[in-house]
PDB file of N, CA and C in Angstrom:
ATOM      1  N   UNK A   1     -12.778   1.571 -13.948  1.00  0.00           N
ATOM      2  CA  UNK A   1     -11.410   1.812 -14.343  1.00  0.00           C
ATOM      3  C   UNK A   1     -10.502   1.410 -13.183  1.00  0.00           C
ATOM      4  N   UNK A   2      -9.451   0.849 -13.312  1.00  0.00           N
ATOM      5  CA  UNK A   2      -8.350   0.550 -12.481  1.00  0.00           C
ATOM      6  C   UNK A   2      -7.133   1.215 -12.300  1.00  0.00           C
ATOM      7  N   UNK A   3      -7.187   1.722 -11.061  1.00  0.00           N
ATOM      8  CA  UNK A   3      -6.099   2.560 -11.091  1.00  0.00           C
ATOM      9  C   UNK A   3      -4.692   2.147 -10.244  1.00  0.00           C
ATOM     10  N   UNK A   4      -3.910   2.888 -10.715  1.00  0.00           N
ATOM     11  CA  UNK A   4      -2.464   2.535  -9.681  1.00  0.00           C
ATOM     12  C   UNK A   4      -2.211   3.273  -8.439  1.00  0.00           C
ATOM     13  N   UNK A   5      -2.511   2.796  -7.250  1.00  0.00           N
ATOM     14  CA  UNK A   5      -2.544   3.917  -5.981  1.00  0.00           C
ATOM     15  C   UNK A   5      -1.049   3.823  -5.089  1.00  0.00           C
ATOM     16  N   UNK A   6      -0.495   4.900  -4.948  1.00  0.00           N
ATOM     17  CA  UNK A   6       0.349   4.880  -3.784  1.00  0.00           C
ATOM     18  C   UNK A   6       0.210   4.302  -2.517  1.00  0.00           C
ATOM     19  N   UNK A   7       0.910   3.546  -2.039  1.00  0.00           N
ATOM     20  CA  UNK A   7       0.475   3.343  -0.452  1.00  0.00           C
ATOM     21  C   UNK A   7       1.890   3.156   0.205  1.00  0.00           C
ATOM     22  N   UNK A   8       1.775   3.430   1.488  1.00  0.00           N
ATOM     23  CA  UNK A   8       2.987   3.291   1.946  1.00  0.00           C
ATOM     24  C   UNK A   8       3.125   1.511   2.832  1.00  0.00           C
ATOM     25  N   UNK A   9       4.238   0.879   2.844  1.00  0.00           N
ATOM     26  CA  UNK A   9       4.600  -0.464   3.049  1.00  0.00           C
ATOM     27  C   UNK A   9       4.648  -0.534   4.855  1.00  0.00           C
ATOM     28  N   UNK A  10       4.057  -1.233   5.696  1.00  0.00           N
ATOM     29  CA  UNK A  10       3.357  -0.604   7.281  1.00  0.00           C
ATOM     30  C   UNK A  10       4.794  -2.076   7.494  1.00  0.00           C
ATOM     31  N   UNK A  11       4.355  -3.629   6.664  1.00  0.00           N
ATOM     32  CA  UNK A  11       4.687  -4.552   7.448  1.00  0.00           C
ATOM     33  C   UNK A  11       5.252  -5.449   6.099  1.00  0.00           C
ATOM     34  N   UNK A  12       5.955  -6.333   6.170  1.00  0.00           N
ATOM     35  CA  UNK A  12       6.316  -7.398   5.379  1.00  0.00           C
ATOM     36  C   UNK A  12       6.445  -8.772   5.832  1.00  0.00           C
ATOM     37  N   UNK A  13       6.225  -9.791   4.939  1.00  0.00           N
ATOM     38  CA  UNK A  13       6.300 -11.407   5.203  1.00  0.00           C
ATOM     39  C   UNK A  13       7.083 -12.612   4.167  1.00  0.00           C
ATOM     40  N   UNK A  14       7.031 -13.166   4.624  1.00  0.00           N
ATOM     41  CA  UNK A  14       6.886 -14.055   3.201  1.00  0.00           C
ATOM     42  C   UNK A  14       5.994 -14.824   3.883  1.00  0.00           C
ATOM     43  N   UNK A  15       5.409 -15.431   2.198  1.00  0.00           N
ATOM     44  CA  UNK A  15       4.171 -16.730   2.340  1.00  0.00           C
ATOM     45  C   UNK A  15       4.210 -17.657   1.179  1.00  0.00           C
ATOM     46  N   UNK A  16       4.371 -18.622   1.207  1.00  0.00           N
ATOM     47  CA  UNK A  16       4.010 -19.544   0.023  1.00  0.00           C
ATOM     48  C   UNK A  16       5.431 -19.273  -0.865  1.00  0.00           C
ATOM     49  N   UNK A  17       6.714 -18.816  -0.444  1.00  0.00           N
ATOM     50  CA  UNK A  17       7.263 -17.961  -1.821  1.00  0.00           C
ATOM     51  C   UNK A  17       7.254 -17.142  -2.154  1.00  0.00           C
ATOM     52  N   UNK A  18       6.220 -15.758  -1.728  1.00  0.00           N
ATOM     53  CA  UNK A  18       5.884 -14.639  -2.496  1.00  0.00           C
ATOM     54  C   UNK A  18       6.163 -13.902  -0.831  1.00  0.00           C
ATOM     55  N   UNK A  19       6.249 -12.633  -1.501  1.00  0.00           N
ATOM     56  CA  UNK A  19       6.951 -11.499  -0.356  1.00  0.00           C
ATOM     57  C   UNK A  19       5.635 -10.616  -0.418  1.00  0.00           C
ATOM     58  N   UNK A  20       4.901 -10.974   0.738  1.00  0.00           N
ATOM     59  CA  UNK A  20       3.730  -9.930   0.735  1.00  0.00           C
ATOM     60  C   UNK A  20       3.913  -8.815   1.846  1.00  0.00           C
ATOM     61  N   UNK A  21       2.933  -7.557   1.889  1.00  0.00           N
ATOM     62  CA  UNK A  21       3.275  -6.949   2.878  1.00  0.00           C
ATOM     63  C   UNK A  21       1.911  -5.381   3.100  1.00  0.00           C
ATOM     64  N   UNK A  22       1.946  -5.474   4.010  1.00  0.00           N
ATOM     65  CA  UNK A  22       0.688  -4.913   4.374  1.00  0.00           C
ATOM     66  C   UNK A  22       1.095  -3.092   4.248  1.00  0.00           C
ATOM     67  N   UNK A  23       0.203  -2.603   3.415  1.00  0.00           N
ATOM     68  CA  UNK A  23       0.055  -1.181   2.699  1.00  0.00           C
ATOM     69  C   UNK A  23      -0.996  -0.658   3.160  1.00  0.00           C
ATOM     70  N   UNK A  24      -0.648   0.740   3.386  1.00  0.00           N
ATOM     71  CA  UNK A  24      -1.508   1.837   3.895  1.00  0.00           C
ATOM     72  C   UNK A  24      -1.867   2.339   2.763  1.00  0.00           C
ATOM     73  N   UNK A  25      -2.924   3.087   2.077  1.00  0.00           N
ATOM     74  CA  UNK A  25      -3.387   3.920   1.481  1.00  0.00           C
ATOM     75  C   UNK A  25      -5.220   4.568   2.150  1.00  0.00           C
ATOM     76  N   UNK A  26      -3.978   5.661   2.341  1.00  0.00           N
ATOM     77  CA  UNK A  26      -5.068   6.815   3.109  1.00  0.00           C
ATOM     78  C   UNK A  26      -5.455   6.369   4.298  1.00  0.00           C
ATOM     79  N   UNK A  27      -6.734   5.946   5.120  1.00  0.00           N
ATOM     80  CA  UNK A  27      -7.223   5.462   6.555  1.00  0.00           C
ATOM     81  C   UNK A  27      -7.520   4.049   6.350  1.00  0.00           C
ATOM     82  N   UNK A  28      -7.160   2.941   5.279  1.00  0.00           N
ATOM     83  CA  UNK A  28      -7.233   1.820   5.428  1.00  0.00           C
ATOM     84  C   UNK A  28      -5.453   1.086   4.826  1.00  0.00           C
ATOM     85  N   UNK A  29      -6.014  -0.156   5.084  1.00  0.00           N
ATOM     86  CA  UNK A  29      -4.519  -0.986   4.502  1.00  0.00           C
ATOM     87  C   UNK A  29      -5.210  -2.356   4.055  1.00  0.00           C
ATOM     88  N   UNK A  30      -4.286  -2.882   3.055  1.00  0.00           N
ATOM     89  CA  UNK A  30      -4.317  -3.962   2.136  1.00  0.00           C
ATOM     90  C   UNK A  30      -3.473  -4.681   2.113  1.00  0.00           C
ATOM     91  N   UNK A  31      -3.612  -6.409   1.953  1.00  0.00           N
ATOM     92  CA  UNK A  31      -2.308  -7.071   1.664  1.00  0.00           C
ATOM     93  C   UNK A  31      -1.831  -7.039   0.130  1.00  0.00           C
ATOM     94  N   UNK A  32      -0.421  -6.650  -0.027  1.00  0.00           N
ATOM     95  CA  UNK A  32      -0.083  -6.382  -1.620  1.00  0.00           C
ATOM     96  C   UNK A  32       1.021  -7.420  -2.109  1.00  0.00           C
ATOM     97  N   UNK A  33       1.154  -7.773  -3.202  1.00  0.00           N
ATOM     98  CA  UNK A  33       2.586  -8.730  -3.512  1.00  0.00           C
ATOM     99  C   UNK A  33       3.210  -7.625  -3.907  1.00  0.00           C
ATOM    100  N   UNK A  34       4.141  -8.170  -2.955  1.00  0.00           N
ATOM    101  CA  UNK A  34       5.750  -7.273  -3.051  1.00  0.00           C
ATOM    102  C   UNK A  34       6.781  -8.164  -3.979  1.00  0.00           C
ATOM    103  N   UNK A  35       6.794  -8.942  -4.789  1.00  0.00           N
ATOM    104  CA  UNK A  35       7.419  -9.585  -5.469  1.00  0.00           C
ATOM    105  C   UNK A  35       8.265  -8.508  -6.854  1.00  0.00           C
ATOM    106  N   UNK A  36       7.498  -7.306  -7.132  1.00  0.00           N
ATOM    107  CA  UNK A  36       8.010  -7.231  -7.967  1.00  0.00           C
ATOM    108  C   UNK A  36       8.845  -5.808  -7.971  1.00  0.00           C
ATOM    109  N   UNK A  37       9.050  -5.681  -6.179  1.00  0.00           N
ATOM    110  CA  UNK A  37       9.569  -4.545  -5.930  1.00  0.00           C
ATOM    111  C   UNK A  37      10.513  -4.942  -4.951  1.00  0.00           C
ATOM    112  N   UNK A  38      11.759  -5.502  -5.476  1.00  0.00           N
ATOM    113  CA  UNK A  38      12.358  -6.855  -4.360  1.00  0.00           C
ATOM    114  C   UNK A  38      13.376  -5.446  -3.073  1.00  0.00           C
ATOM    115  N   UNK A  39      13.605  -4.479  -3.602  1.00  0.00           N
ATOM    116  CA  UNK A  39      14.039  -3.607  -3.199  1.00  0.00           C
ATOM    117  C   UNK A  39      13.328  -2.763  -2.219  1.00  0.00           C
ATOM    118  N   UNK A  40      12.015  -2.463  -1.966  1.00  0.00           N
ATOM    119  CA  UNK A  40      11.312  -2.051  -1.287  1.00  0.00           C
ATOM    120  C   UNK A  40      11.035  -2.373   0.303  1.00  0.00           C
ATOM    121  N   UNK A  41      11.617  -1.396   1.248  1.00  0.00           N
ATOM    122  CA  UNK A  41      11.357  -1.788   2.249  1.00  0.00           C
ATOM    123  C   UNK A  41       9.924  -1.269   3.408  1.00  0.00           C
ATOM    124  N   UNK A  42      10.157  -1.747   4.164  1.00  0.00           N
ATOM    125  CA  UNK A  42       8.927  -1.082   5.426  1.00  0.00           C
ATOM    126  C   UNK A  42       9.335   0.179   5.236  1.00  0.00           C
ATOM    127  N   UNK A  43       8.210   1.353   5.410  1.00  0.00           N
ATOM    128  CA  UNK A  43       8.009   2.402   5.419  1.00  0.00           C
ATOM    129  C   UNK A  43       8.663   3.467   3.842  1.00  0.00           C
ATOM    130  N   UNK A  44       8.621   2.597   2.732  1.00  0.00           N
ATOM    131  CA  UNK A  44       8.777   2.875   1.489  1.00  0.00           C
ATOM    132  C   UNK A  44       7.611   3.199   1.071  1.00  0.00           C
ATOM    133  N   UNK A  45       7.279   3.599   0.006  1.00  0.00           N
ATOM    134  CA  UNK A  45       6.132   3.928  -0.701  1.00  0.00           C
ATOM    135  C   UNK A  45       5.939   3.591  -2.211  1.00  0.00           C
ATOM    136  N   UNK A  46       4.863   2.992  -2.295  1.00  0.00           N
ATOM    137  CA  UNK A  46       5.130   2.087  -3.280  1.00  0.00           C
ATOM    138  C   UNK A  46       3.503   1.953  -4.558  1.00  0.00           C
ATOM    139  N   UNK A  47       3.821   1.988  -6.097  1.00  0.00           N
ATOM    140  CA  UNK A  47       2.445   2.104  -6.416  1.00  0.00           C
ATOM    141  C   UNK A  47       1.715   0.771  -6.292  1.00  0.00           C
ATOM    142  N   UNK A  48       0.623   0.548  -6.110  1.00  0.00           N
ATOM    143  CA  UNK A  48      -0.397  -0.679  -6.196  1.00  0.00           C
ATOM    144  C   UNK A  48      -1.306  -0.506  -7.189  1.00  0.00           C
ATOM    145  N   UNK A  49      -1.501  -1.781  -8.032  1.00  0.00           N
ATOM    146  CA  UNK A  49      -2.448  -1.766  -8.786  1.00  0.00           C
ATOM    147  C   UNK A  49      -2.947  -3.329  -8.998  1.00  0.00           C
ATOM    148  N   UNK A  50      -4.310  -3.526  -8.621  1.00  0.00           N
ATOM    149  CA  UNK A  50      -4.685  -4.637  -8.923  1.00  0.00           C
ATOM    150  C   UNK A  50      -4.019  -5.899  -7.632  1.00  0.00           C
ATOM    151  N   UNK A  51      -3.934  -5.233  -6.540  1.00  0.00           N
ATOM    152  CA  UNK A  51      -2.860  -5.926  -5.451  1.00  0.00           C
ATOM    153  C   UNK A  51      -1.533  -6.011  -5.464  1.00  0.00           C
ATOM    154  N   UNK A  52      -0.935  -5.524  -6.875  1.00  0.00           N
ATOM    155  CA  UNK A  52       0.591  -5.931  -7.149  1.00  0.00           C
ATOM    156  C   UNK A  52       1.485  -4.636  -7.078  1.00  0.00           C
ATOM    157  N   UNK A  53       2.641  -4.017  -6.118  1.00  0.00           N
ATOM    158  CA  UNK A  53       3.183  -3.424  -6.043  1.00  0.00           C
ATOM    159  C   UNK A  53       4.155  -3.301  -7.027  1.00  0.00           C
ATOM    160  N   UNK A  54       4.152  -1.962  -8.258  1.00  0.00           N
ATOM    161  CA  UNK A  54       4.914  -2.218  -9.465  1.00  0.00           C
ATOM    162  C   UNK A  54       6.398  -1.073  -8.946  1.00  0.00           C
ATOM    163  N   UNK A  55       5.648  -0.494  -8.407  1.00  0.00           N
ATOM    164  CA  UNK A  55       7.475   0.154  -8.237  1.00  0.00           C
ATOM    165  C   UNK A  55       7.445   0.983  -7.091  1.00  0.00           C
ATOM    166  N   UNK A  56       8.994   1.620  -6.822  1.00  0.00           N
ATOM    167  CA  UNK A  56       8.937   2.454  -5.487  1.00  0.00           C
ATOM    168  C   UNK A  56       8.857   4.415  -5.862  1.00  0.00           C
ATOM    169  N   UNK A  57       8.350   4.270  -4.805  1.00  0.00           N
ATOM    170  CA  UNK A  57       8.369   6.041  -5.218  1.00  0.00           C
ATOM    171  C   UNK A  57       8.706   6.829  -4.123  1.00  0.00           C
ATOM    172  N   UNK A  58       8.868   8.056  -4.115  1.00  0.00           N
ATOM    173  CA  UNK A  58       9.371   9.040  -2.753  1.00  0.00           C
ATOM    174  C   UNK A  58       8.157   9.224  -2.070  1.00  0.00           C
ATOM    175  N   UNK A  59       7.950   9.676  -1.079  1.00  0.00           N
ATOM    176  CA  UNK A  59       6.711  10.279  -0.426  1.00  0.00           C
ATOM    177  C   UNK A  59       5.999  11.231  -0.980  1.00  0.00           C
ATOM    178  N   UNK A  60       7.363  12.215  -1.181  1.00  0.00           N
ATOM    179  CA  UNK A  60       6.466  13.459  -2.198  1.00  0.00           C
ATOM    180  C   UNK A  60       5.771  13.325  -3.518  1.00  0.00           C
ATOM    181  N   UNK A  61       6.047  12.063  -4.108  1.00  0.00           N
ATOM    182  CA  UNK A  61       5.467  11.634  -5.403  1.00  0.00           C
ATOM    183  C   UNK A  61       4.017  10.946  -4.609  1.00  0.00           C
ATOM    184  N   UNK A  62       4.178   9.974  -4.307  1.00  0.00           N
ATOM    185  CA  UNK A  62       2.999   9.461  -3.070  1.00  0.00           C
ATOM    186  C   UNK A  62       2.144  10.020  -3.011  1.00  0.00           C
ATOM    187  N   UNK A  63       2.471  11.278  -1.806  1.00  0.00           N
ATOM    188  CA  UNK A  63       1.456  12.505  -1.434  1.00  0.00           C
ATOM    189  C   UNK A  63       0.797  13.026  -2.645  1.00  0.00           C
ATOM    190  N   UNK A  64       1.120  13.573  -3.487  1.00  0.00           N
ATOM    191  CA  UNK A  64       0.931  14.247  -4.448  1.00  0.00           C
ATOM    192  C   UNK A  64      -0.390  13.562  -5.841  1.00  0.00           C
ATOM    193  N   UNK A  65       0.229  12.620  -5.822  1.00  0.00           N
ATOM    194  CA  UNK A  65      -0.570  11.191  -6.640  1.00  0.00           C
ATOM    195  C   UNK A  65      -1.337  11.288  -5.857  1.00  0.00           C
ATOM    196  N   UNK A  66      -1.812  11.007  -4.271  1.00  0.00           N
ATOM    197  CA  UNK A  66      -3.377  10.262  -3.599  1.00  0.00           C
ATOM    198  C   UNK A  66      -3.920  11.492  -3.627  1.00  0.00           C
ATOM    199  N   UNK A  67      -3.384  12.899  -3.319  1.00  0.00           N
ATOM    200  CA  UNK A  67      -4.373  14.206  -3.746  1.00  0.00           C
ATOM    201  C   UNK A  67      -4.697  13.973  -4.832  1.00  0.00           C
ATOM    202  N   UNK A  68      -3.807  13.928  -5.963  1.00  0.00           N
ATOM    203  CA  UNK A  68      -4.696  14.143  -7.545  1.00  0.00           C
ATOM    204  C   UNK A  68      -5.661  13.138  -7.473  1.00  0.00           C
ATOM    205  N   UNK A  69      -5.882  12.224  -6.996  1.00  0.00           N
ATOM    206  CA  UNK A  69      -6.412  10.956  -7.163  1.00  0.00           C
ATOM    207  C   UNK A  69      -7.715  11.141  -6.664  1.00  0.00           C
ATOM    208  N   UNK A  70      -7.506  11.964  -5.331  1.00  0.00           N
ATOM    209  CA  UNK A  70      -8.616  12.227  -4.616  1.00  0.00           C
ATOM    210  C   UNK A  70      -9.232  13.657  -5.040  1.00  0.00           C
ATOM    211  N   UNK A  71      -8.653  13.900  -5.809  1.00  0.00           N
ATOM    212  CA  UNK A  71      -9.674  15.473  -5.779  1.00  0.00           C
ATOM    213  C   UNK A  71     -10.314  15.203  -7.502  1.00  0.00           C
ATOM    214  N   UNK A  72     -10.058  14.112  -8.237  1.00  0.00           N
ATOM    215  CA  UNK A  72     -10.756  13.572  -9.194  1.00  0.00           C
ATOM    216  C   UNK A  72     -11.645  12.689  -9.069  1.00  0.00           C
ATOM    217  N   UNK A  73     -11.864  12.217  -8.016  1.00  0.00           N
ATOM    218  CA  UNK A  73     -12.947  11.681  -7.018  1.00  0.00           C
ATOM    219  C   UNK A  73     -12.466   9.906  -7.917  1.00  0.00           C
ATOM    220  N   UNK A  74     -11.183   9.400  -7.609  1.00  0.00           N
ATOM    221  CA  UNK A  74     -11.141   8.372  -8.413  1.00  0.00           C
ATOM    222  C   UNK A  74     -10.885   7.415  -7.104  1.00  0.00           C
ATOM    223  N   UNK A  75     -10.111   8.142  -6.167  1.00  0.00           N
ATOM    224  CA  UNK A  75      -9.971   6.626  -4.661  1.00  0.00           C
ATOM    225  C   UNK A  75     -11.501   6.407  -4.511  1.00  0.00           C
ATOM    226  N   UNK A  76     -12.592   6.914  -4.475  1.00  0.00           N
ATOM    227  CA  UNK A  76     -13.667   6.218  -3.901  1.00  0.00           C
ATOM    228  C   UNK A  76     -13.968   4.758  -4.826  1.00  0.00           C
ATOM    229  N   UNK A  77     -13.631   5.041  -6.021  1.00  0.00           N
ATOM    230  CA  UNK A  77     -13.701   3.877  -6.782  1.00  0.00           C
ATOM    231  C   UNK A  77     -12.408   2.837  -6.775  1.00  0.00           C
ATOM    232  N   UNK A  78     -11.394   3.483  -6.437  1.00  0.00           N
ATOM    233  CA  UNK A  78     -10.714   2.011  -6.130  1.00  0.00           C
ATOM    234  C   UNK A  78     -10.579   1.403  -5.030  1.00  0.00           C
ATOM    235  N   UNK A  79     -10.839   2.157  -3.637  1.00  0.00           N
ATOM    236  CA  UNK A  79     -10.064   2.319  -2.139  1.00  0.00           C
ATOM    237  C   UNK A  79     -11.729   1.696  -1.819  1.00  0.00           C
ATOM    238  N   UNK A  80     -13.319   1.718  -2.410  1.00  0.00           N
ATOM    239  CA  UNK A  80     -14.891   1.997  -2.216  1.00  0.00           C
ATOM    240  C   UNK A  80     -14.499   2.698  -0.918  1.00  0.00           C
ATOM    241  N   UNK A  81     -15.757   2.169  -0.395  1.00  0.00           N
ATOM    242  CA  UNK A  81     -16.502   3.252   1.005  1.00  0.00           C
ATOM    243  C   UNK A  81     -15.587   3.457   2.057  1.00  0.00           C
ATOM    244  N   UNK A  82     -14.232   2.561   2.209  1.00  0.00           N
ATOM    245  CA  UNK A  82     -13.454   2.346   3.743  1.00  0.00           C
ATOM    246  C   UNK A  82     -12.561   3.266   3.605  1.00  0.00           C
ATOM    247  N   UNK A  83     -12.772   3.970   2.571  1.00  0.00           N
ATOM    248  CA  UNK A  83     -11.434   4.982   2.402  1.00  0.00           C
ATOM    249  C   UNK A  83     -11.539   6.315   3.591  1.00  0.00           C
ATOM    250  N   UNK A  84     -10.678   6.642   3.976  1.00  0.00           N
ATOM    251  CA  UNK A  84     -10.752   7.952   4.760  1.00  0.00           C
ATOM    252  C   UNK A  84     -10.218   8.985   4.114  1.00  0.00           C
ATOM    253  N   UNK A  85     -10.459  10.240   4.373  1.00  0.00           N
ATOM    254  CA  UNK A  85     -10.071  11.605   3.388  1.00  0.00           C
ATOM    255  C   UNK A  85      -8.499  11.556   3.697  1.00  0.00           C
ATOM    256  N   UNK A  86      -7.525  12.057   2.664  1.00  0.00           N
ATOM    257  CA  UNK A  86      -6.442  12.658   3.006  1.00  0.00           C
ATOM    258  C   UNK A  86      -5.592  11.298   3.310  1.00  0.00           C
ATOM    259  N   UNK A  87      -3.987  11.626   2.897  1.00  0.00           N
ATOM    260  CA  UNK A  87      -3.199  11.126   2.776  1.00  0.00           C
ATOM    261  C   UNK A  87      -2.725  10.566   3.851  1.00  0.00           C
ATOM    262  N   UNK A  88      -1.953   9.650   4.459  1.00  0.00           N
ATOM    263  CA  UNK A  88      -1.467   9.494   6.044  1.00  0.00           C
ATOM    264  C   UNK A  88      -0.290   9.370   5.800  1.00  0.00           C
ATOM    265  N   UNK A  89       0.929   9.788   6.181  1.00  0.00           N
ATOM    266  CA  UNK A  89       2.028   9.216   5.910  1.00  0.00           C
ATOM    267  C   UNK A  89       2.847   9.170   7.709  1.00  0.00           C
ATOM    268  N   UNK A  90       2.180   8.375   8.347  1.00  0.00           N
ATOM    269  CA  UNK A  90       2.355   8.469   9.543  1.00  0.00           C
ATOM    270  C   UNK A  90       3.434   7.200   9.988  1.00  0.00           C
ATOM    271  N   UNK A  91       4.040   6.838  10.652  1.00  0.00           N
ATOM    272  CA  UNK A  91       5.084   5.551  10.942  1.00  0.00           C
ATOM    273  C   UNK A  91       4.162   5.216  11.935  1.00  0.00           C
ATOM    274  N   UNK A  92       3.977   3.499  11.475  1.00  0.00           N
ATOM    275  CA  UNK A  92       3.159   2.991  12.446  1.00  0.00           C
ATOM    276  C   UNK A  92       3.903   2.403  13.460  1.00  0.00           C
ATOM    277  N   UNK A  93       5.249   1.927  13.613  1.00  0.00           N
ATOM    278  CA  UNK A  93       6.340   2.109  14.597  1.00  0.00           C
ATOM    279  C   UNK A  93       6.247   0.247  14.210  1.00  0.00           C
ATOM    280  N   UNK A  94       5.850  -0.599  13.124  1.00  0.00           N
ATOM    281  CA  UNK A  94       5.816  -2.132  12.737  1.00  0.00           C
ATOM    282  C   UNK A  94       7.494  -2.349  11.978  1.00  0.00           C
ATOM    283  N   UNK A  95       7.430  -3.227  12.035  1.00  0.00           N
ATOM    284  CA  UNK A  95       8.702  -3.936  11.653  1.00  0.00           C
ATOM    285  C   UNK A  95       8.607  -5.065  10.973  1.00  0.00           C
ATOM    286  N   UNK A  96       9.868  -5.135  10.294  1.00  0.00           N
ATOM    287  CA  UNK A  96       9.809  -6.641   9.402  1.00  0.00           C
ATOM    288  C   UNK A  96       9.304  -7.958  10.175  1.00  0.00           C
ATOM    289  N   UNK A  97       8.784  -8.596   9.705  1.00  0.00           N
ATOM    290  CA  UNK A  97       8.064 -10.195  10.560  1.00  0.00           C
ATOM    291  C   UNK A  97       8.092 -11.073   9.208  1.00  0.00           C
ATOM    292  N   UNK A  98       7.933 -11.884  10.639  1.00  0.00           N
ATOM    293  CA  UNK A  98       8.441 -13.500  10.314  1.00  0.00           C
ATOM    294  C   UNK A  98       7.474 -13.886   9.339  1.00  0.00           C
ATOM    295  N   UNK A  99       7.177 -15.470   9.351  1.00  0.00           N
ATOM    296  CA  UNK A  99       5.562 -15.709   8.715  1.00  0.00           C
ATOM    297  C   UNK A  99       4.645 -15.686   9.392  1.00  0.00           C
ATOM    298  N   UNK A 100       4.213 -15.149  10.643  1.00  0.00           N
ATOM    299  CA  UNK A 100       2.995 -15.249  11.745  1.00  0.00           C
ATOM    300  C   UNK A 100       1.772 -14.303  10.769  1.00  0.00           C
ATOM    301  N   UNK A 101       0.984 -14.709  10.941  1.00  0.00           N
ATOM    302  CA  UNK A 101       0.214 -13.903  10.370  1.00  0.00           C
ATOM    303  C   UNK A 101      -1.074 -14.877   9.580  1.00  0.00           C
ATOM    304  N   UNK A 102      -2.260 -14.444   9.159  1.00  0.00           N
ATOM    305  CA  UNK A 102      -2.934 -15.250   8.988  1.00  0.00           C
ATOM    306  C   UNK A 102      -2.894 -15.445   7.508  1.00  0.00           C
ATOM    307  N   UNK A 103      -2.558 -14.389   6.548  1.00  0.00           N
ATOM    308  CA  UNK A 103      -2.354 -14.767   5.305  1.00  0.00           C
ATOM    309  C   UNK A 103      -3.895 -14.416   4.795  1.00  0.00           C
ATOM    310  N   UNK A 104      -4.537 -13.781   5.563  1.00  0.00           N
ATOM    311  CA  UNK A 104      -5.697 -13.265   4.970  1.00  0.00           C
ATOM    312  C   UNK A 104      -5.731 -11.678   4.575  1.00  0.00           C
ATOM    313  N   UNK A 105      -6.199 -11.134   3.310  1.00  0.00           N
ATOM    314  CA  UNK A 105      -6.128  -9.418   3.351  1.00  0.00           C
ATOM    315  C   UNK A 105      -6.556  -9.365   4.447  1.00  0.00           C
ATOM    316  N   UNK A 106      -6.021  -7.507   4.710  1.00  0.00           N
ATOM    317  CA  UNK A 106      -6.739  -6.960   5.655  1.00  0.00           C
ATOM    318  C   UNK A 106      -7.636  -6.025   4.898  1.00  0.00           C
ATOM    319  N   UNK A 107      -8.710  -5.189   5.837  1.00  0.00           N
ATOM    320  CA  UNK A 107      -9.599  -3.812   5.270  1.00  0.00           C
ATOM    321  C   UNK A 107      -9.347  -3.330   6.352  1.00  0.00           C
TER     322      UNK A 107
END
């Protein structure tokens, strides 16, 4: 099953045209298209599903979603093994950037 996970927005780019940007959920991060959340900035929180960021949400919606998520034992199946327990909503102190970057996901 595929689910829609909160993550919070660490970094942003553009590449190719498309506005990507690197998302925290829980103790790992992912590259996500931000295309369809043109409003969304660094340190927003935002749902992901399938790599594609569909909308913005508050923290407290965030928080709240990766508990339910996690106490239905459903992040191990979307987040697999790299997931770490518990929510992070920590500022990683990153900022908007240029195009440097390799354009590869991260785990």
């Amino acid at each position: 099953m595929c689910l829609a996970v909160p993550g919070k927005i660490l970094e942003t780019k553009e590449e190719n045209g498309s506005r990507l940007g690197r998302v925290q959920f829980g103790g790992i991060t992912r590259q996500v298209q931000l295309d369809f959340v043109p409003e969304a900035r660094i340190g927003d929180y935002v749902i992901v599903h399938v790599g594609f960021a569909l909308s913005k949400v508050d923290e407290e919606e965030a928080e709240r979603t990766y508990r339910l998520l996690e106490e239905m034992g459903m992040l191990d199946l979307e987040l697999g093994a790299e997931k770490d327990s518990g929510f992070r909503s920590r500022d990683s102190g990153s900022s908007e950037s240029g195009s440097s970057g390799s354009g590869s996901p991260e785990s």
